[in-house]
C-alpha atoms as a PDB file:
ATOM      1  CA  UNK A   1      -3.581 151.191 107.107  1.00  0.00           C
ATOM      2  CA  UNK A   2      -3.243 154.661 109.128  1.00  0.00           C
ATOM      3  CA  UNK A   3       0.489 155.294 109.885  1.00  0.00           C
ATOM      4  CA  UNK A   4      -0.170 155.494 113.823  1.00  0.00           C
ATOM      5  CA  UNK A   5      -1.764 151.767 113.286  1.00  0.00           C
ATOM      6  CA  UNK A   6       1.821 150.378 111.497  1.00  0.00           C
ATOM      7  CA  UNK A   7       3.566 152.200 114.328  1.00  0.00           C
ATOM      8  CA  UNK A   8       1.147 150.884 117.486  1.00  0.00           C
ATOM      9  CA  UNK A   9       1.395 147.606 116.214  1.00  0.00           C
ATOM     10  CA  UNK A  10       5.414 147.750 115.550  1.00  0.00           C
ATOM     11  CA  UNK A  11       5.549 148.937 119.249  1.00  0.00           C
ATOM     12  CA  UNK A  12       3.564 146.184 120.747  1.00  0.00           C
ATOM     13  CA  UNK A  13       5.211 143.625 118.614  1.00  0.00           C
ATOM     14  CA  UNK A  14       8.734 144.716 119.740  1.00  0.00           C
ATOM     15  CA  UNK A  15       6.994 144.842 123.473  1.00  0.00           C
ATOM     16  CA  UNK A  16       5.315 141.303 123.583  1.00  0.00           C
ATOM     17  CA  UNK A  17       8.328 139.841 122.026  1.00  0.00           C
ATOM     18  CA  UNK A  18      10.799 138.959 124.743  1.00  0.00           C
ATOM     19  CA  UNK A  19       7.441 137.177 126.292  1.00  0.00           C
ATOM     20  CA  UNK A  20       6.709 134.922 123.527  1.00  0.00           C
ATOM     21  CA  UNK A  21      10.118 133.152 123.702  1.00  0.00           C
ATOM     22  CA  UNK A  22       9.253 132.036 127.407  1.00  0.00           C
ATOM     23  CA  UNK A  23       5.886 130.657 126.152  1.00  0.00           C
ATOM     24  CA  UNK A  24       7.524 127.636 123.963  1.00  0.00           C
ATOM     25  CA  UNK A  25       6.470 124.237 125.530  1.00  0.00           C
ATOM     26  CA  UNK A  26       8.786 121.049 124.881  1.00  0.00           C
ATOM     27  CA  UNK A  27       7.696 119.278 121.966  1.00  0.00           C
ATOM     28  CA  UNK A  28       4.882 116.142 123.023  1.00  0.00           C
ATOM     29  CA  UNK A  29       6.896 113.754 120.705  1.00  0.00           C
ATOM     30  CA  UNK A  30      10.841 113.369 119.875  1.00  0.00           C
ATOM     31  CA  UNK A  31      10.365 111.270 116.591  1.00  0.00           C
ATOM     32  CA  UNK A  32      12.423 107.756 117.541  1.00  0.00           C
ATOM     33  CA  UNK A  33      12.206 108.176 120.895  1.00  0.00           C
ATOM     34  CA  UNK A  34       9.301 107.303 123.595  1.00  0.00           C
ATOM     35  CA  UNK A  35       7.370 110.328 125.725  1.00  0.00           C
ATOM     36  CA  UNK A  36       6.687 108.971 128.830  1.00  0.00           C
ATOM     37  CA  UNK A  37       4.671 110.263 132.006  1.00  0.00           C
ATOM     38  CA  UNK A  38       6.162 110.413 135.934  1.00  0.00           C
ATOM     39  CA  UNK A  39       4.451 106.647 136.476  1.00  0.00           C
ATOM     40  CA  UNK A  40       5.951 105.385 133.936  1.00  0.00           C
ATOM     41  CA  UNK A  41       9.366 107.008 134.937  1.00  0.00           C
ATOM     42  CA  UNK A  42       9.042 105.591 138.307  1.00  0.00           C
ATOM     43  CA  UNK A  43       8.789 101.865 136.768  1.00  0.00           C
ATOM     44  CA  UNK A  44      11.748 102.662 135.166  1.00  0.00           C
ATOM     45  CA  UNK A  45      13.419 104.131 138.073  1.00  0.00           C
ATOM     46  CA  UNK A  46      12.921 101.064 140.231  1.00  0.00           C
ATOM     47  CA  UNK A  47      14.120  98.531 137.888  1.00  0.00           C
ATOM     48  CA  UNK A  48      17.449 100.548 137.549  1.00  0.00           C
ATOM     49  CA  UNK A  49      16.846 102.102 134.489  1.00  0.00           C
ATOM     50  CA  UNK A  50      19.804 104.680 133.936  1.00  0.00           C
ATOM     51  CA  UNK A  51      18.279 108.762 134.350  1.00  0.00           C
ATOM     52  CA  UNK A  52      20.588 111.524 132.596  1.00  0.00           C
ATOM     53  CA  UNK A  53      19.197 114.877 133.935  1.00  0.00           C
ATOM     54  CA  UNK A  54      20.465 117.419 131.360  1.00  0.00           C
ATOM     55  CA  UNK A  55      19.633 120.723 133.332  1.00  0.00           C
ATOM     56  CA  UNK A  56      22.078 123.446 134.428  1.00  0.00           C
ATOM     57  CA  UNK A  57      24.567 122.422 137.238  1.00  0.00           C
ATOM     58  CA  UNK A  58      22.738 124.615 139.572  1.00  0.00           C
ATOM     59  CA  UNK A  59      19.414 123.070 139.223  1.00  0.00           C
ATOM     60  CA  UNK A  60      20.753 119.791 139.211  1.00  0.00           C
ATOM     61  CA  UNK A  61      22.473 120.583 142.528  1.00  0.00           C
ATOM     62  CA  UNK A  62      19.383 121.772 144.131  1.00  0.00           C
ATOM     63  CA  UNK A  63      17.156 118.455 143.799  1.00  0.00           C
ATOM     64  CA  UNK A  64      17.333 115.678 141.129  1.00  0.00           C
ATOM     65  CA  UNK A  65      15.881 112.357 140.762  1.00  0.00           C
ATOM     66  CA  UNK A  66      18.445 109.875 142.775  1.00  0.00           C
ATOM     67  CA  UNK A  67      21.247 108.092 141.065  1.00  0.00           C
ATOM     68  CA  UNK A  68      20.742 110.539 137.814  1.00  0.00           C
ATOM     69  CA  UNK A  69      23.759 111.072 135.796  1.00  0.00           C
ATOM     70  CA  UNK A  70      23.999 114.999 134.760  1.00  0.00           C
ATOM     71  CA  UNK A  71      25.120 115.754 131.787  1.00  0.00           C
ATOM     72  CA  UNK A  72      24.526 119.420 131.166  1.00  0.00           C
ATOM     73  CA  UNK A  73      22.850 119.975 127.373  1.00  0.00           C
ATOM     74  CA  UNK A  74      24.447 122.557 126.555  1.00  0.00           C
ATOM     75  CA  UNK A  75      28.061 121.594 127.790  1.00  0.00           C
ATOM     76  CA  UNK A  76      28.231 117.763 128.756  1.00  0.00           C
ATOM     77  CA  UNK A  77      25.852 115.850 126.646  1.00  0.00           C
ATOM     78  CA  UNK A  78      28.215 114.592 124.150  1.00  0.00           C
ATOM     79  CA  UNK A  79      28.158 111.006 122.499  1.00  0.00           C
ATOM     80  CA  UNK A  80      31.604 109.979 124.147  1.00  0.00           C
ATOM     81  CA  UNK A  81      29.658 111.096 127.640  1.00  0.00           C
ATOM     82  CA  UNK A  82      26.511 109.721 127.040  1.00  0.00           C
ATOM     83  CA  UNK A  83      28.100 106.236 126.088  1.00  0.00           C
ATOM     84  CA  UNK A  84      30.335 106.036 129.374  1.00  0.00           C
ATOM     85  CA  UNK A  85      26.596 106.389 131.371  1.00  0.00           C
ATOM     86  CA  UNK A  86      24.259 103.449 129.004  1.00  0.00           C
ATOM     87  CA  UNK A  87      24.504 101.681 125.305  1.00  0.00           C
ATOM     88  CA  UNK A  88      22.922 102.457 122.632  1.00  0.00           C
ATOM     89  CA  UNK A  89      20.553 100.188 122.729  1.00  0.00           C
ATOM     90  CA  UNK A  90      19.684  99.924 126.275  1.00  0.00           C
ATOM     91  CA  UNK A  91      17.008 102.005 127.835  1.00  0.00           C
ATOM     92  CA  UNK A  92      17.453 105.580 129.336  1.00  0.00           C
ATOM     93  CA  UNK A  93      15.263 108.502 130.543  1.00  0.00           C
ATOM     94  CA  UNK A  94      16.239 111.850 129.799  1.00  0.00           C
ATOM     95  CA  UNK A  95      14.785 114.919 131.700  1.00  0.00           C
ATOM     96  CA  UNK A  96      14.612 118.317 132.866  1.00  0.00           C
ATOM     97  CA  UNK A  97      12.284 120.875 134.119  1.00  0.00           C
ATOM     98  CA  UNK A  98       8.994 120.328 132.363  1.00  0.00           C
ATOM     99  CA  UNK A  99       7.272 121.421 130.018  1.00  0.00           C
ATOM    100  CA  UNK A 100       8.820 124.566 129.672  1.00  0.00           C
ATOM    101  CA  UNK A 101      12.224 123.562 129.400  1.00  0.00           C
ATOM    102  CA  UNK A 102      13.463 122.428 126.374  1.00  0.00           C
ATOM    103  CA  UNK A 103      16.802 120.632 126.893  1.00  0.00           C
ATOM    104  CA  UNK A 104      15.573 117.278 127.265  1.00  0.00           C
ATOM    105  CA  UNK A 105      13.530 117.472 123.948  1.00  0.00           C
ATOM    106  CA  UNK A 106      16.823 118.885 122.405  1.00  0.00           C
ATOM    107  CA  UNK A 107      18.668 115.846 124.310  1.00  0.00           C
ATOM    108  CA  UNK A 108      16.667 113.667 123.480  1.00  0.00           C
ATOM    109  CA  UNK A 109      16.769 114.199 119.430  1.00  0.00           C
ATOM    110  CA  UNK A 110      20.759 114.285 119.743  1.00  0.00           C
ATOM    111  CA  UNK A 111      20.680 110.895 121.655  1.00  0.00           C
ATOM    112  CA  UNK A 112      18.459 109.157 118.920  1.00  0.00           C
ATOM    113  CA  UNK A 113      20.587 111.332 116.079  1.00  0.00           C
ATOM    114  CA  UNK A 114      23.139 109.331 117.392  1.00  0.00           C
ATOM    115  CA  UNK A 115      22.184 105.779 117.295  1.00  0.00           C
ATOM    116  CA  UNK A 116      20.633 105.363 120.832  1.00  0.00           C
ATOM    117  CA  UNK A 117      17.617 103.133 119.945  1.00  0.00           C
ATOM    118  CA  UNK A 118      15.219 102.974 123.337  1.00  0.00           C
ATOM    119  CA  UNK A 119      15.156 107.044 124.780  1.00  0.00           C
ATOM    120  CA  UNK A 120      12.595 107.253 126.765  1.00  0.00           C
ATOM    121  CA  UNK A 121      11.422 111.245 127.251  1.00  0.00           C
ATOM    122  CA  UNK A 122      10.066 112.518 130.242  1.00  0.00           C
ATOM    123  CA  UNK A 123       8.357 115.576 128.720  1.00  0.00           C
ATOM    124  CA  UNK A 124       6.828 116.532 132.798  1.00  0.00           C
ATOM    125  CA  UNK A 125      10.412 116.675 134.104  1.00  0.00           C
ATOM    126  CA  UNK A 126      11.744 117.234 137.447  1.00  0.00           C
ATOM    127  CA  UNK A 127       9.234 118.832 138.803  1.00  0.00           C
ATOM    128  CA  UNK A 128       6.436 116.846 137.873  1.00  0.00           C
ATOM    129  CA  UNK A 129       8.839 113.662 139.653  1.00  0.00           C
ATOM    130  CA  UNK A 130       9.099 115.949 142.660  1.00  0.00           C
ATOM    131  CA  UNK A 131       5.124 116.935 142.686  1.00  0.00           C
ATOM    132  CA  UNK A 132       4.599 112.857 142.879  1.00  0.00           C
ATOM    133  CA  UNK A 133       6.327 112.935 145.894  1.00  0.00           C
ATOM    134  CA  UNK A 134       8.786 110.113 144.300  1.00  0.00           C
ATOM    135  CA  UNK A 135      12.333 109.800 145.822  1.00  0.00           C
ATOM    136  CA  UNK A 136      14.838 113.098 145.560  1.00  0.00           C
ATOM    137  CA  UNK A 137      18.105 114.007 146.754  1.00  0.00           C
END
C-alpha cells in the first residue's frame, strides 16, 4: 500500500474516532436480569415496584419517573445503597437515558453481580417513559 494511503487512512481513523465512542448502544440483554419495554415499566410502576434511576444528578433533577430512587452509577450505586432502597430478591427497575446511555446496563450487571435476583432493565430509559406521556416530575 502507497505511503499517502497508510497516512489518509491513519488521519481519518484518528478523525472518526472520538465519533465512534458516542455510537455504542446499551446492550439488549444484561445476562440474569430481565429487559423490559416502557409498558411493561408502567405495570411495574403502578403496582409500586421500586425505580432506581442511575443518571447524573443533573438529569435526574430535570425530569425522572416519580417516586425513583437516584443512585448515581458512577458515585451512589453501591450494594450498602442499593439494599437500603429494595432486597435482593424483590423486584426493581433500573434506568437511564436510552439506548445510548449505558449506566443502567452497567447498573444493572453490578446489581445481579451482587445477588439481586429479579432486575428488571429498562433498556428505552427515561426518555422513552417521557415520550409515552407516563407520569414525571
Amino acid at each position: 500500500m502507497p505511503a499517502i494511503f497508510k497516512k489518509t487512512a491513519l488521519f481519518l481513523s484518528l478523525i472518526l474516532l472520538p465519533f465512534s465512542a458516542f455510537s455504542e448502544e446499551a446492550p439488549a440483554h444484561i445476562e440474569g436480569a430481565t429487559t423490559i419495554n416502557v409498558d411493561e415499566a408502567y405495570a411495574l410502576f403502578e403496582n409500586n415496584v421500586v425505580f432506581v434511576d442511575v443518571r447524573k444528578q443533573s438529569d435526574f433533577e430535570s425530569g425522572r419517573i416519580p417516586g425513583a430512587i437516584h443512585l448515581d452509577v458512577k458515585s451512589a450505586f453501591t450494594p450498602e445503597n442499593l439494599a437500603k432502597a429494595v432486597q435482593p430478591s424483590d423486584p426493581v427497575v433500573i434506568y437511564c437515558n436510552g439506548f445510548s446511555c449505558l449506566r443502567s446496563s452497567e447498573a444493572t450487571a453490578k446489581a445481579v453481580a451482587w445477588g439481586y435476583t429479579n432486575v428488571k432493565y429498562l433498556r428505552e430509559g427515561f426518555p422513552s417513559w417521557d415520550e409515552a406521556g407516563f407520569p414525571v416530575e
